[in-house]
C-alpha atoms as a PDB file:
ATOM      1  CA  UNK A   1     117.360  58.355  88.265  1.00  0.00           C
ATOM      2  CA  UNK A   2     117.606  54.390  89.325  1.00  0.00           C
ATOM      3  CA  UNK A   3     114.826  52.196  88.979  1.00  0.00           C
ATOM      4  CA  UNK A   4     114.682  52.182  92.772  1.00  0.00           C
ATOM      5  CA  UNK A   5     114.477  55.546  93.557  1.00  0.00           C
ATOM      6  CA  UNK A   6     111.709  56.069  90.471  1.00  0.00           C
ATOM      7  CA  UNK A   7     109.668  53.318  92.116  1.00  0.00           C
ATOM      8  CA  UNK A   8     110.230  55.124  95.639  1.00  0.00           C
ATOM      9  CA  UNK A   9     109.075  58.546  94.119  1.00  0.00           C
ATOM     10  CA  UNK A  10     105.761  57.181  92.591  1.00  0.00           C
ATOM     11  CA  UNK A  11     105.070  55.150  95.405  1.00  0.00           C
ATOM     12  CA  UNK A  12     105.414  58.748  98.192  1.00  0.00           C
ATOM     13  CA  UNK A  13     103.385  60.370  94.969  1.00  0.00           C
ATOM     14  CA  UNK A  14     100.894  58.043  95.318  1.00  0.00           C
ATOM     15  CA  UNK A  15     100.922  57.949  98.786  1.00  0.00           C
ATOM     16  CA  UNK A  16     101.357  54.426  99.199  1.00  0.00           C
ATOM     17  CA  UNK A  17     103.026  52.672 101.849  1.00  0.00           C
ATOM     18  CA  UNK A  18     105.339  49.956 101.145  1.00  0.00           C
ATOM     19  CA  UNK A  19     103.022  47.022 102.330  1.00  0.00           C
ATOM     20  CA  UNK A  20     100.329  48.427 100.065  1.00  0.00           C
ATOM     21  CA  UNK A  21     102.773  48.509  96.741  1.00  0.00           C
ATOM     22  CA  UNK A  22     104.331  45.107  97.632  1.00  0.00           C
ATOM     23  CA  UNK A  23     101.298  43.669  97.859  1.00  0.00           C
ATOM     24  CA  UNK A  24     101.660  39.917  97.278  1.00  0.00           C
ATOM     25  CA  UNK A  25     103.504  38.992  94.808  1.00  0.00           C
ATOM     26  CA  UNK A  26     106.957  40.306  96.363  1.00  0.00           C
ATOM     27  CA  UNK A  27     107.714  40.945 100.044  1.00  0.00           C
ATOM     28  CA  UNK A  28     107.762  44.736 101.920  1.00  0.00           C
ATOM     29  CA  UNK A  29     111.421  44.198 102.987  1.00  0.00           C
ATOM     30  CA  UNK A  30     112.464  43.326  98.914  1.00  0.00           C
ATOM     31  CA  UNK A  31     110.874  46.256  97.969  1.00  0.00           C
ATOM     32  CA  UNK A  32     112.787  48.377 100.749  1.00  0.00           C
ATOM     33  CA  UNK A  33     115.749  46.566  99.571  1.00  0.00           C
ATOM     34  CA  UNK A  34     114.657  47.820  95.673  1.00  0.00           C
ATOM     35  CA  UNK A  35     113.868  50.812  96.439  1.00  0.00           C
ATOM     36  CA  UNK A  36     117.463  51.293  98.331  1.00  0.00           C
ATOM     37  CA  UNK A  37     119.305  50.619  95.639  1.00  0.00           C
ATOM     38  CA  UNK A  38     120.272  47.060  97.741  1.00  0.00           C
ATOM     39  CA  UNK A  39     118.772  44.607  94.863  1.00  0.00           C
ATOM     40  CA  UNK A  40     117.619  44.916  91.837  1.00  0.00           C
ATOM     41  CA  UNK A  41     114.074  43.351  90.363  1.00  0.00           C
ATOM     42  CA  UNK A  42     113.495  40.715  88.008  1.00  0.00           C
ATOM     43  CA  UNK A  43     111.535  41.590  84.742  1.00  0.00           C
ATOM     44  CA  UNK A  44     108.408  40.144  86.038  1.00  0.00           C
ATOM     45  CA  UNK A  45     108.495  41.749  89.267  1.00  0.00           C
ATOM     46  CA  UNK A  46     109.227  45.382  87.046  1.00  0.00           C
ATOM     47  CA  UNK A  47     106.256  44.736  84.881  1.00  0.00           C
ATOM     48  CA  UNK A  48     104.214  43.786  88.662  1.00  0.00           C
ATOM     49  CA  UNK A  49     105.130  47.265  90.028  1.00  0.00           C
ATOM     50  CA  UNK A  50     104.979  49.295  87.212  1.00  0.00           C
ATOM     51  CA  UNK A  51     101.185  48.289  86.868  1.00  0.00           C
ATOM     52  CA  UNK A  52     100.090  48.855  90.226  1.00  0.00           C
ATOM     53  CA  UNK A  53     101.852  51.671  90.219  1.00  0.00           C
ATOM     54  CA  UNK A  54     100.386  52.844  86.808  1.00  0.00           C
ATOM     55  CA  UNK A  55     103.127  53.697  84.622  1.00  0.00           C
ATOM     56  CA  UNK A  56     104.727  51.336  81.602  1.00  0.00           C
ATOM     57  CA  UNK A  57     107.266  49.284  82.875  1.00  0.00           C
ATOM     58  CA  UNK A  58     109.484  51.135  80.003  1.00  0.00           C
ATOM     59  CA  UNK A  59     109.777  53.860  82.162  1.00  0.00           C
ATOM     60  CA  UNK A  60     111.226  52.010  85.476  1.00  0.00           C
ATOM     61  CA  UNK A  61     113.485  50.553  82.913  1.00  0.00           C
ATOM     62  CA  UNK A  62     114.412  53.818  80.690  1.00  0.00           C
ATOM     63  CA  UNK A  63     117.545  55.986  81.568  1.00  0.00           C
ATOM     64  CA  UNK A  64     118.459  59.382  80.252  1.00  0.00           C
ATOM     65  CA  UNK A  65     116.248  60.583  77.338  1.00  0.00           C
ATOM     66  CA  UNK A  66     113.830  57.530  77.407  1.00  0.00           C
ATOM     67  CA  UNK A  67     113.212  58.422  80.755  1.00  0.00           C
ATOM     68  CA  UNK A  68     112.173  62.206  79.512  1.00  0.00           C
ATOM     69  CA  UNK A  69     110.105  60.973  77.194  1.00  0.00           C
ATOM     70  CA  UNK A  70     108.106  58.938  79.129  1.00  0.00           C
ATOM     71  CA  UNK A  71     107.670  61.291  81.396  1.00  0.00           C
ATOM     72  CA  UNK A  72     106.609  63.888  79.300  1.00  0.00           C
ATOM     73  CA  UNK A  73     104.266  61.703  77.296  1.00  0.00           C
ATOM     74  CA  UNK A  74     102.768  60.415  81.028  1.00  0.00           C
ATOM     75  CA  UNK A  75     101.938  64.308  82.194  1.00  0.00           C
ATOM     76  CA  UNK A  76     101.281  65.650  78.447  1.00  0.00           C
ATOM     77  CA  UNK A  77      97.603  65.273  78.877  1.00  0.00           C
ATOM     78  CA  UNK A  78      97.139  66.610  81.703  1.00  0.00           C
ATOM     79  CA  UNK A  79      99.394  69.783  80.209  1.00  0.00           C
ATOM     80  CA  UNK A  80      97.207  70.135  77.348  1.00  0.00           C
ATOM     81  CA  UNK A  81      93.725  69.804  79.193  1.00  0.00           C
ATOM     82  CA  UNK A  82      94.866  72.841  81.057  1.00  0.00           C
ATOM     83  CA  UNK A  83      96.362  74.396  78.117  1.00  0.00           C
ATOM     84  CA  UNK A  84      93.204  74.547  76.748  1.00  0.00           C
ATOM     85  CA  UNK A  85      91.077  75.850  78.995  1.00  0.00           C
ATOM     86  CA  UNK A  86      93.095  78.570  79.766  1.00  0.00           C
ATOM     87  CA  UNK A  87      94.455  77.791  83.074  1.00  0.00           C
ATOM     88  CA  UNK A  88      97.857  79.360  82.311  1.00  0.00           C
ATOM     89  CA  UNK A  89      99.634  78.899  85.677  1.00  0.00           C
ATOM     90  CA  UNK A  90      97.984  75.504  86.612  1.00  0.00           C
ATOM     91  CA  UNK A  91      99.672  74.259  83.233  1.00  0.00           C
ATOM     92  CA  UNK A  92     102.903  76.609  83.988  1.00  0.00           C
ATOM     93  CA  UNK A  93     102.885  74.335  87.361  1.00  0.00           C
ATOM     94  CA  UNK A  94     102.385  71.329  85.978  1.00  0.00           C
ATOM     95  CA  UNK A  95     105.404  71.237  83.572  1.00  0.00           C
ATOM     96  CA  UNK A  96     107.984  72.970  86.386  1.00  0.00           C
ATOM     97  CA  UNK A  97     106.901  70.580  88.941  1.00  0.00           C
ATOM     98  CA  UNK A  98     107.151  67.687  86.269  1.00  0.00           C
ATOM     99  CA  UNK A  99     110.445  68.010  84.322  1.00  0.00           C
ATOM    100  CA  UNK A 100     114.419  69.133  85.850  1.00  0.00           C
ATOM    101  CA  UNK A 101     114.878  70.007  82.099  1.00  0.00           C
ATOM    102  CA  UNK A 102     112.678  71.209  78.901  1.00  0.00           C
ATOM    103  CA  UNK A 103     112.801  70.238  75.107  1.00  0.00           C
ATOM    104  CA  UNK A 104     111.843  72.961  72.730  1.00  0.00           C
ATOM    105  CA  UNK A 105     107.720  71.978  72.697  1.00  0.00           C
ATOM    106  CA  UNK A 106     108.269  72.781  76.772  1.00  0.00           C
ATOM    107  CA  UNK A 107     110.225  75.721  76.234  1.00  0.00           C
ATOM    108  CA  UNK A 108     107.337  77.317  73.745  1.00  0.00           C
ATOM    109  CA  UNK A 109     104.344  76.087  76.202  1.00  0.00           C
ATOM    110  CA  UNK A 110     105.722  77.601  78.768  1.00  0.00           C
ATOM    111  CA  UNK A 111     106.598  80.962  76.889  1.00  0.00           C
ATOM    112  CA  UNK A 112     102.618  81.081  75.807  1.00  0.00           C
ATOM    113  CA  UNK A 113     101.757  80.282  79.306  1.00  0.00           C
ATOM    114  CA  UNK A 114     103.578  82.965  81.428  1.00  0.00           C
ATOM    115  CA  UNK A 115     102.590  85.238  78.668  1.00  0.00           C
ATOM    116  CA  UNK A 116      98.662  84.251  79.359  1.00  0.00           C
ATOM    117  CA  UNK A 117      99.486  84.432  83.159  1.00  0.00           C
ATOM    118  CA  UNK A 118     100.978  88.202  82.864  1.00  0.00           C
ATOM    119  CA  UNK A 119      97.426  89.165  80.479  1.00  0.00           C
ATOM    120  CA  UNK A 120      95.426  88.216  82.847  1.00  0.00           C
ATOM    121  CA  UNK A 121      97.697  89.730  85.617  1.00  0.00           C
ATOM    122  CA  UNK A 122      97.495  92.770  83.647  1.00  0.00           C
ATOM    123  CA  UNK A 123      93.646  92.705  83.629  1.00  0.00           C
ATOM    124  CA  UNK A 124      93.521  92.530  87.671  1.00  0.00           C
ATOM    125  CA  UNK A 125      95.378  94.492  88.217  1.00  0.00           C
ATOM    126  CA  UNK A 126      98.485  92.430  89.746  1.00  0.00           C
ATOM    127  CA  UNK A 127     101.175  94.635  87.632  1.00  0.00           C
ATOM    128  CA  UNK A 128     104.544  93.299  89.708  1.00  0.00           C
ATOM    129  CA  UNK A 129     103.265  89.704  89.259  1.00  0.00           C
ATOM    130  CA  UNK A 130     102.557  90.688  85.337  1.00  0.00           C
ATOM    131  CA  UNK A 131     106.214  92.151  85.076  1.00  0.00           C
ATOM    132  CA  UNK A 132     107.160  89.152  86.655  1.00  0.00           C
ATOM    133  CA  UNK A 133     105.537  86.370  84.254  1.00  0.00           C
ATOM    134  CA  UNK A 134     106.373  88.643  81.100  1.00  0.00           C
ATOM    135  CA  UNK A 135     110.352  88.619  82.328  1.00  0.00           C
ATOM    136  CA  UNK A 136     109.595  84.426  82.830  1.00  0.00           C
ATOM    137  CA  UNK A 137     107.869  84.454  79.020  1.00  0.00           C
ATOM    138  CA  UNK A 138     110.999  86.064  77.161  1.00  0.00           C
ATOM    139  CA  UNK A 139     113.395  83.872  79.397  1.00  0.00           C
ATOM    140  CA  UNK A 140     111.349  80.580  77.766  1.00  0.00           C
ATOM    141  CA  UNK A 141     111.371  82.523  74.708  1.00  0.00           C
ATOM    142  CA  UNK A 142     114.654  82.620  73.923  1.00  0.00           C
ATOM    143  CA  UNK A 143     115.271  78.886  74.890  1.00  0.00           C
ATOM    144  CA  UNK A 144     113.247  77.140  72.106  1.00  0.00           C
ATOM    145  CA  UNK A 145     113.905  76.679  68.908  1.00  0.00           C
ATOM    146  CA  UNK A 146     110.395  77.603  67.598  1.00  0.00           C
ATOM    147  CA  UNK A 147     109.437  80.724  66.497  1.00  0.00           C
ATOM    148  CA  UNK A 148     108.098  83.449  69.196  1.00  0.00           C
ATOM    149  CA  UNK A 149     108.097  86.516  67.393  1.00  0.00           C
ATOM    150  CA  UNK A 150     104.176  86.912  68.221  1.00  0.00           C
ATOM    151  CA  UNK A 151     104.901  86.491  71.933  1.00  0.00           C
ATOM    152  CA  UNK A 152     107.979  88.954  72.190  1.00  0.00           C
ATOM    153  CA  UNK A 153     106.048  91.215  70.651  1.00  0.00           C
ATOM    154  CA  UNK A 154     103.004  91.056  73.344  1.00  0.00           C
ATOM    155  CA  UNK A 155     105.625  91.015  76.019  1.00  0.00           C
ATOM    156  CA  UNK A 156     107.101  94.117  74.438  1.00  0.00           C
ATOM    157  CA  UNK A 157     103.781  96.252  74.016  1.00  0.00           C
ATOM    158  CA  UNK A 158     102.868  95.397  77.887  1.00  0.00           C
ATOM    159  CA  UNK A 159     106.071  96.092  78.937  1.00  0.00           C
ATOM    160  CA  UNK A 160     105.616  99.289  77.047  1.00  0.00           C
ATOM    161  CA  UNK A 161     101.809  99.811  78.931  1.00  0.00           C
ATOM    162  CA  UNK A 162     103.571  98.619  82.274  1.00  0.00           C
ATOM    163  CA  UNK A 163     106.701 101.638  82.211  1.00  0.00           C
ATOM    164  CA  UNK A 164     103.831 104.198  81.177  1.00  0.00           C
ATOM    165  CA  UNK A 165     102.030 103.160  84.628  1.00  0.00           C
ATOM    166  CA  UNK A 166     105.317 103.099  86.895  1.00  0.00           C
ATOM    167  CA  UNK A 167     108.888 103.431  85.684  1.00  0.00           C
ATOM    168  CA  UNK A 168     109.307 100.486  87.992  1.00  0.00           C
ATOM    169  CA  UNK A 169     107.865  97.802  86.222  1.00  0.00           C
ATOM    170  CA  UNK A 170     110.551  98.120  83.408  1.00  0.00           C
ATOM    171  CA  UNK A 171     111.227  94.503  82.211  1.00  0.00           C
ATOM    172  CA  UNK A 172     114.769  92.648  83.884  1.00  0.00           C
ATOM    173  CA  UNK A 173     115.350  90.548  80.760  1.00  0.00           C
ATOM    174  CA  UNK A 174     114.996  92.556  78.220  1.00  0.00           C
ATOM    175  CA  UNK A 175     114.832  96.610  76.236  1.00  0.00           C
ATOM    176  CA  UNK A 176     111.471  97.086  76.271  1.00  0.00           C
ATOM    177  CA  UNK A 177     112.184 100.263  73.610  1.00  0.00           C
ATOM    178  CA  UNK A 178     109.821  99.053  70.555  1.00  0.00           C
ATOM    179  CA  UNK A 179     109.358 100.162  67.006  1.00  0.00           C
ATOM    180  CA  UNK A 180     106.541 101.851  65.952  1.00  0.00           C
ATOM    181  CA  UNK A 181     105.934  98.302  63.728  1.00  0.00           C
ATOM    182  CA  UNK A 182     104.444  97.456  66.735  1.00  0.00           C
ATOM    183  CA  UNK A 183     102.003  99.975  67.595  1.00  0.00           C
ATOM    184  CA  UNK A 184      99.391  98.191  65.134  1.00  0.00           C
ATOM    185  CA  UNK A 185      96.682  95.899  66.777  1.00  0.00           C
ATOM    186  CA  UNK A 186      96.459  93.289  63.911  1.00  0.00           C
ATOM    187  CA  UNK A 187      99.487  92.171  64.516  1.00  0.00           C
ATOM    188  CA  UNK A 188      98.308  90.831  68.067  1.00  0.00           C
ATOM    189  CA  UNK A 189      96.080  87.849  68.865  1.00  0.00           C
ATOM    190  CA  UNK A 190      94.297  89.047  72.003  1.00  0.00           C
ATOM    191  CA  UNK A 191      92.146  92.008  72.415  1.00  0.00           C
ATOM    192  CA  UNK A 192      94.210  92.771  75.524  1.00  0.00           C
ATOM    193  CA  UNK A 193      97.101  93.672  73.299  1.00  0.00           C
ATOM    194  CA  UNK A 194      95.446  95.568  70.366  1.00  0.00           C
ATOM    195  CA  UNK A 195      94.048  97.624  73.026  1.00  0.00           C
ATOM    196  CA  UNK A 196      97.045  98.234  74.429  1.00  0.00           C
ATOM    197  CA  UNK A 197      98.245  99.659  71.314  1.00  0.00           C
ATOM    198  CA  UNK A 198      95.819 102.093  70.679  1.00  0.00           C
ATOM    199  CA  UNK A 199      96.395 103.445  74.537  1.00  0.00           C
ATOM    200  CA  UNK A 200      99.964 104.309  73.435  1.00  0.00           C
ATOM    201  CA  UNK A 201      99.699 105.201  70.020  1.00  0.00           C
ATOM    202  CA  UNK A 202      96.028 106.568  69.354  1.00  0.00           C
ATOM    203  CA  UNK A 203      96.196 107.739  65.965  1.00  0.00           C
ATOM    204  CA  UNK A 204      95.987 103.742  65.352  1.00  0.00           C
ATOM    205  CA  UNK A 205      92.621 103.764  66.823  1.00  0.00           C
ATOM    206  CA  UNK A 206      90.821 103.527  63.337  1.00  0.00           C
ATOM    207  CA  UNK A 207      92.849 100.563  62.812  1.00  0.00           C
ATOM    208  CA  UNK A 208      92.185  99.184  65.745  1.00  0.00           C
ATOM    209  CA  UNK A 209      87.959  99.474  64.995  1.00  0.00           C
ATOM    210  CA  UNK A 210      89.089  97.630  61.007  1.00  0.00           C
ATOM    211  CA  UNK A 211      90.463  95.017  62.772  1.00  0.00           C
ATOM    212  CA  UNK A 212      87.829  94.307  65.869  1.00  0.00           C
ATOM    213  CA  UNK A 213      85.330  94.421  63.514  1.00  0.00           C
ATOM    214  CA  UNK A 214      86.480  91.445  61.703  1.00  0.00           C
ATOM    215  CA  UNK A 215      86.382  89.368  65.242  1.00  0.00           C
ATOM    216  CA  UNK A 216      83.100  91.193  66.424  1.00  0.00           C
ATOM    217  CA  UNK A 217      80.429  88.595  66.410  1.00  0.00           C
ATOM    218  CA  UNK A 218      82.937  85.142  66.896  1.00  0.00           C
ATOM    219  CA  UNK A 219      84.716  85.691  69.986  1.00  0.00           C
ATOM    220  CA  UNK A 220      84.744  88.883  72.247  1.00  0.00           C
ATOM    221  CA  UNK A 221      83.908  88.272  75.322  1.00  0.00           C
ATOM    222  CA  UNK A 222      82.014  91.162  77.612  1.00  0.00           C
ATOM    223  CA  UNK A 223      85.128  92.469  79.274  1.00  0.00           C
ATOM    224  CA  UNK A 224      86.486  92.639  75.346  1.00  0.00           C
ATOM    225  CA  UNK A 225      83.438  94.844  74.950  1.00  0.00           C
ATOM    226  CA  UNK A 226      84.395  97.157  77.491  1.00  0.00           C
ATOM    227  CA  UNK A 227      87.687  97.756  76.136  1.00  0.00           C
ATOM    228  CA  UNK A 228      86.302  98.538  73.146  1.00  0.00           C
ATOM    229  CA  UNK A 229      84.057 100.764  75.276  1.00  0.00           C
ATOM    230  CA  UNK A 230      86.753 103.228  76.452  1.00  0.00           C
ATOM    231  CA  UNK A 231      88.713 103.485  73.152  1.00  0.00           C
ATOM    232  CA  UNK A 232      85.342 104.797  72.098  1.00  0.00           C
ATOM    233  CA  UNK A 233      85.088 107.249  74.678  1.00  0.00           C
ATOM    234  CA  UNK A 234      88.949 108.051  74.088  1.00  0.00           C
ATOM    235  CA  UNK A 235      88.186 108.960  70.831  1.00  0.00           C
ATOM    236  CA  UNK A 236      85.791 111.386  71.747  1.00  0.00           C
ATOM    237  CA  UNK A 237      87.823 112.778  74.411  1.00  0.00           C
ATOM    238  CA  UNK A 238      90.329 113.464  71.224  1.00  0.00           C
ATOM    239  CA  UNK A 239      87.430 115.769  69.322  1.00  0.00           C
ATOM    240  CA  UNK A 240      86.907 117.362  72.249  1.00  0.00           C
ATOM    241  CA  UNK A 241      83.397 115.777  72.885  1.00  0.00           C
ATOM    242  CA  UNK A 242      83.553 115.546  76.462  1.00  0.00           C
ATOM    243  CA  UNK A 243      79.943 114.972  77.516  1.00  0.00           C
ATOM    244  CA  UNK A 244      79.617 112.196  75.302  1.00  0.00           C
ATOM    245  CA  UNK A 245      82.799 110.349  76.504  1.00  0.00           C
ATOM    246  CA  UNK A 246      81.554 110.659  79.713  1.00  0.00           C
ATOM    247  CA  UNK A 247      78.228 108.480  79.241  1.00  0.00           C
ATOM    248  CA  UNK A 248      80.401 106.025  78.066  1.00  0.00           C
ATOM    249  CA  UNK A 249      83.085 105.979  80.513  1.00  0.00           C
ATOM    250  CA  UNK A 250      79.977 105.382  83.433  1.00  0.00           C
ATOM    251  CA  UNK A 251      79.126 102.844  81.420  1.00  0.00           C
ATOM    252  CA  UNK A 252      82.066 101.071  81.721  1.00  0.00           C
ATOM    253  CA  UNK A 253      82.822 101.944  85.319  1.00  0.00           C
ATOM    254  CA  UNK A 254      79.420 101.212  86.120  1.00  0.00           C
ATOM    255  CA  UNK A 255      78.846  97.921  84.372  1.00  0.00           C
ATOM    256  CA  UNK A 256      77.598  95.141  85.383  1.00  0.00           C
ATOM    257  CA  UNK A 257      80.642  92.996  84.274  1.00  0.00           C
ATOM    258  CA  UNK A 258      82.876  94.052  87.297  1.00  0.00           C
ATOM    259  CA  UNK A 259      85.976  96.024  84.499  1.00  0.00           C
ATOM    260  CA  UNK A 260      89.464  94.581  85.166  1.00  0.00           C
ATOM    261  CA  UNK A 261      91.465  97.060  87.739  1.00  0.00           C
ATOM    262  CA  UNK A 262      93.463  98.344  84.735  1.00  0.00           C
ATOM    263  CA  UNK A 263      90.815  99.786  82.362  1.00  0.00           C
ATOM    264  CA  UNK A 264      88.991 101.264  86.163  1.00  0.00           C
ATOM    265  CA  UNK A 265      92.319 103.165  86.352  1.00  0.00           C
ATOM    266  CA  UNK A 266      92.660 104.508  82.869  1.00  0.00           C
ATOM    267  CA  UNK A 267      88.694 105.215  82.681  1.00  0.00           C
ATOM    268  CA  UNK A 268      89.098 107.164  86.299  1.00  0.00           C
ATOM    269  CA  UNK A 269      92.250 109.081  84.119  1.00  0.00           C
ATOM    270  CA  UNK A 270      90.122 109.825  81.896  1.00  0.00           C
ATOM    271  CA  UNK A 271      87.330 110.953  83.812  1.00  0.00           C
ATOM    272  CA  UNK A 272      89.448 113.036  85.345  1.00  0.00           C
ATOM    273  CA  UNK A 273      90.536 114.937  82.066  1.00  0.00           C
ATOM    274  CA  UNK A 274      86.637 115.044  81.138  1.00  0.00           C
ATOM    275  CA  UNK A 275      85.348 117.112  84.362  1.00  0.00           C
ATOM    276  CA  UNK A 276      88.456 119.308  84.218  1.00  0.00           C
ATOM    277  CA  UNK A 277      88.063 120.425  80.485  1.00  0.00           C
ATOM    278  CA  UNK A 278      84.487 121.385  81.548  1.00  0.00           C
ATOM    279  CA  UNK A 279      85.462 122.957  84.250  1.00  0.00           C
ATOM    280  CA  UNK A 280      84.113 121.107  86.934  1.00  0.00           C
ATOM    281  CA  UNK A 281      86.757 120.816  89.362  1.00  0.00           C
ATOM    282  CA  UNK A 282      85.016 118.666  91.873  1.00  0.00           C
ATOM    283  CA  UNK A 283      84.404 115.794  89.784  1.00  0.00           C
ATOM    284  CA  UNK A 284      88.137 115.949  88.427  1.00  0.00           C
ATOM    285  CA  UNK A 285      89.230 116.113  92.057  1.00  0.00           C
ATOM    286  CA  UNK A 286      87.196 112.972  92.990  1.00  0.00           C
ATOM    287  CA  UNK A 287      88.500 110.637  90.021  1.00  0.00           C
ATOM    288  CA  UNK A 288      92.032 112.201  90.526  1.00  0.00           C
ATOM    289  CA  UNK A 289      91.725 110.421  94.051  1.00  0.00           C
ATOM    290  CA  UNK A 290      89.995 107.041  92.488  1.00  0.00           C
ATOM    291  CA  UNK A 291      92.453 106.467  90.066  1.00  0.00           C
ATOM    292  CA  UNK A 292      95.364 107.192  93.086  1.00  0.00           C
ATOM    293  CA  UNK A 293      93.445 104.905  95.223  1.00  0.00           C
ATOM    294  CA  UNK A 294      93.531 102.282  92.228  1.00  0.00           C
ATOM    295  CA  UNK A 295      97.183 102.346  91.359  1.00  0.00           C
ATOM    296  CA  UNK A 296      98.433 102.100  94.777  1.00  0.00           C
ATOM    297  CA  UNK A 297      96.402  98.736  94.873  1.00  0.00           C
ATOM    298  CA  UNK A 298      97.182  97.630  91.651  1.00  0.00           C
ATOM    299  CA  UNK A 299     101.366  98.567  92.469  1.00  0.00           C
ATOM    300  CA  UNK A 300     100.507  96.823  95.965  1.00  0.00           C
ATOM    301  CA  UNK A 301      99.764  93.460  94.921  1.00  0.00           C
ATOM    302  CA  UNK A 302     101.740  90.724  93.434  1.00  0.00           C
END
């Protein structure tokens, strides 16, 4: 990009006019002529524009990978404030709407990103727009030179927890057939994806409890605790212990921390199985409709 059309892009950015940026040390029709490509500034007159336009002067001056650079150092703040607060997409926005090209720390930001976007997709509910971010992640994923084992691996398990929902949320970038490596929850960061693992493979479930138990007082949050919550009550679905699972399952359904649409679906499954084993067909009748009513939304919206 020219010097003129970088000072015409801040300036709309900005939205200043051309009177206001000219101010009055150079003329409105020079800087129309600038801007057009019809005349180019004098070093002082760079140095004038690039301040009240707040950017180095460098960067009106830079070409090629300068130019990168100074842009990414100019938005990298604002990138890692929302980074780390955990605004996934807000930071996924920020560096698509920023850059026509990414270096390998973009690539690997934005892999983590679309990957927190799809959890938390996952957790509402929103399964098409989670199949969609997780497809995004392993595109980024394969475009950086860092290492993103970890992520492909989260990708994979949800993937895995997506086709066991619908058969239609298979992944479009990649075979989401995994080893049974996988299907061990200390090998995952988030409690999302340790969970998951224990819904497809439950004999890791003791596992699962070693390795929660090691996080237990730091960081779980309250929806954490209600995952936790219904691998309990799975457990005691698998002895057979039906009334028991059952106070727990209310308790999660009927918490006061609203549960992500996901875990009300698999609690209403498992509901389900819990009035028909004891025979009360009513009760497995009305959670076979809830968790119906539940997927349709949760397949619904995107």
């Amino acid at each position: 990009m020219d010097i003129g059309s970088k000072i015409k892009q801040l300036r709309t950015e900005k939205l200043m006019t051309q009177s206001e940026l000219a101010g009055s040390e150079i003329t409105r029709n020079m800087l129309s002529r600038i801007e057009n490509g019809a005349a180019l500034p004098s070093l002082s007159t760079v140095v004038y524009l690039a301040s009240r336009l707040g950017v180095p002067a460098g960067y009106l001056l830079s070409e090629g990978e300068e130019e990168f650079i100074y842009n990414k150092t100019s938005v990298m703040k604002n990138i890692r404030r929302a980074y780390t607060d955990g605004n996934f997409e807000l930071c996924r926005d920020i560096c698509l709407s920023s850059f026509n090209e990414f270096d390998d720390e973009l690539e690997l930001i934005l892999t983590d990103c679309c990957l927190g976007v799809a959890e938390n997709s996952v957790k509402e509910g929103r399964l098409q727009k989670a199949r969609d971010f997780l497809d995004e992640a392993i595109l980024h994923s394969t475009r950086t030179m860092f290492n993103t084992v970890t992520q492909r691996n989260a990708a994979s398990v949800i993937f895995e927890m997506l086709k066991e929902i619908s058969p239609a949320l298979d992944s479009n970038e990649t075979d989401t057939i995994i080893s049974e490596d996988l299907f061990h929850p200390a090998i995952f960061d988030s409690v999302l994806c340790k969970y998951i693992t224990v819904i497809l493979n439950e004999d890791k479930y003791d596992a699962f409890v070693d390795d929660v138990s090691k996080i237990q007082n730091v960081r779980l949050s309250n929806i954490d605790q209600l995952f936790i919550l219904h691998l309990k009550a799975r457990s005691l679905i698998r002895m057979n212990n039906y009334q028991a699972a059952l106070k727990l399952l209310y308790q999660v359904i009927d918490s006061e921390e609203v549960p992500p649409r996901l875990l009300l679906y698999l609690a209403c499954s498992d509901m389900e199985i819990c009035f028909r084993e004891m025979n009360d067909y009513k009760g497995a009748y009305e959670f076979s409709q809830n968790k119906i009513e539940i997927l349709e939304h949760m397949l619904a919206e995107n």
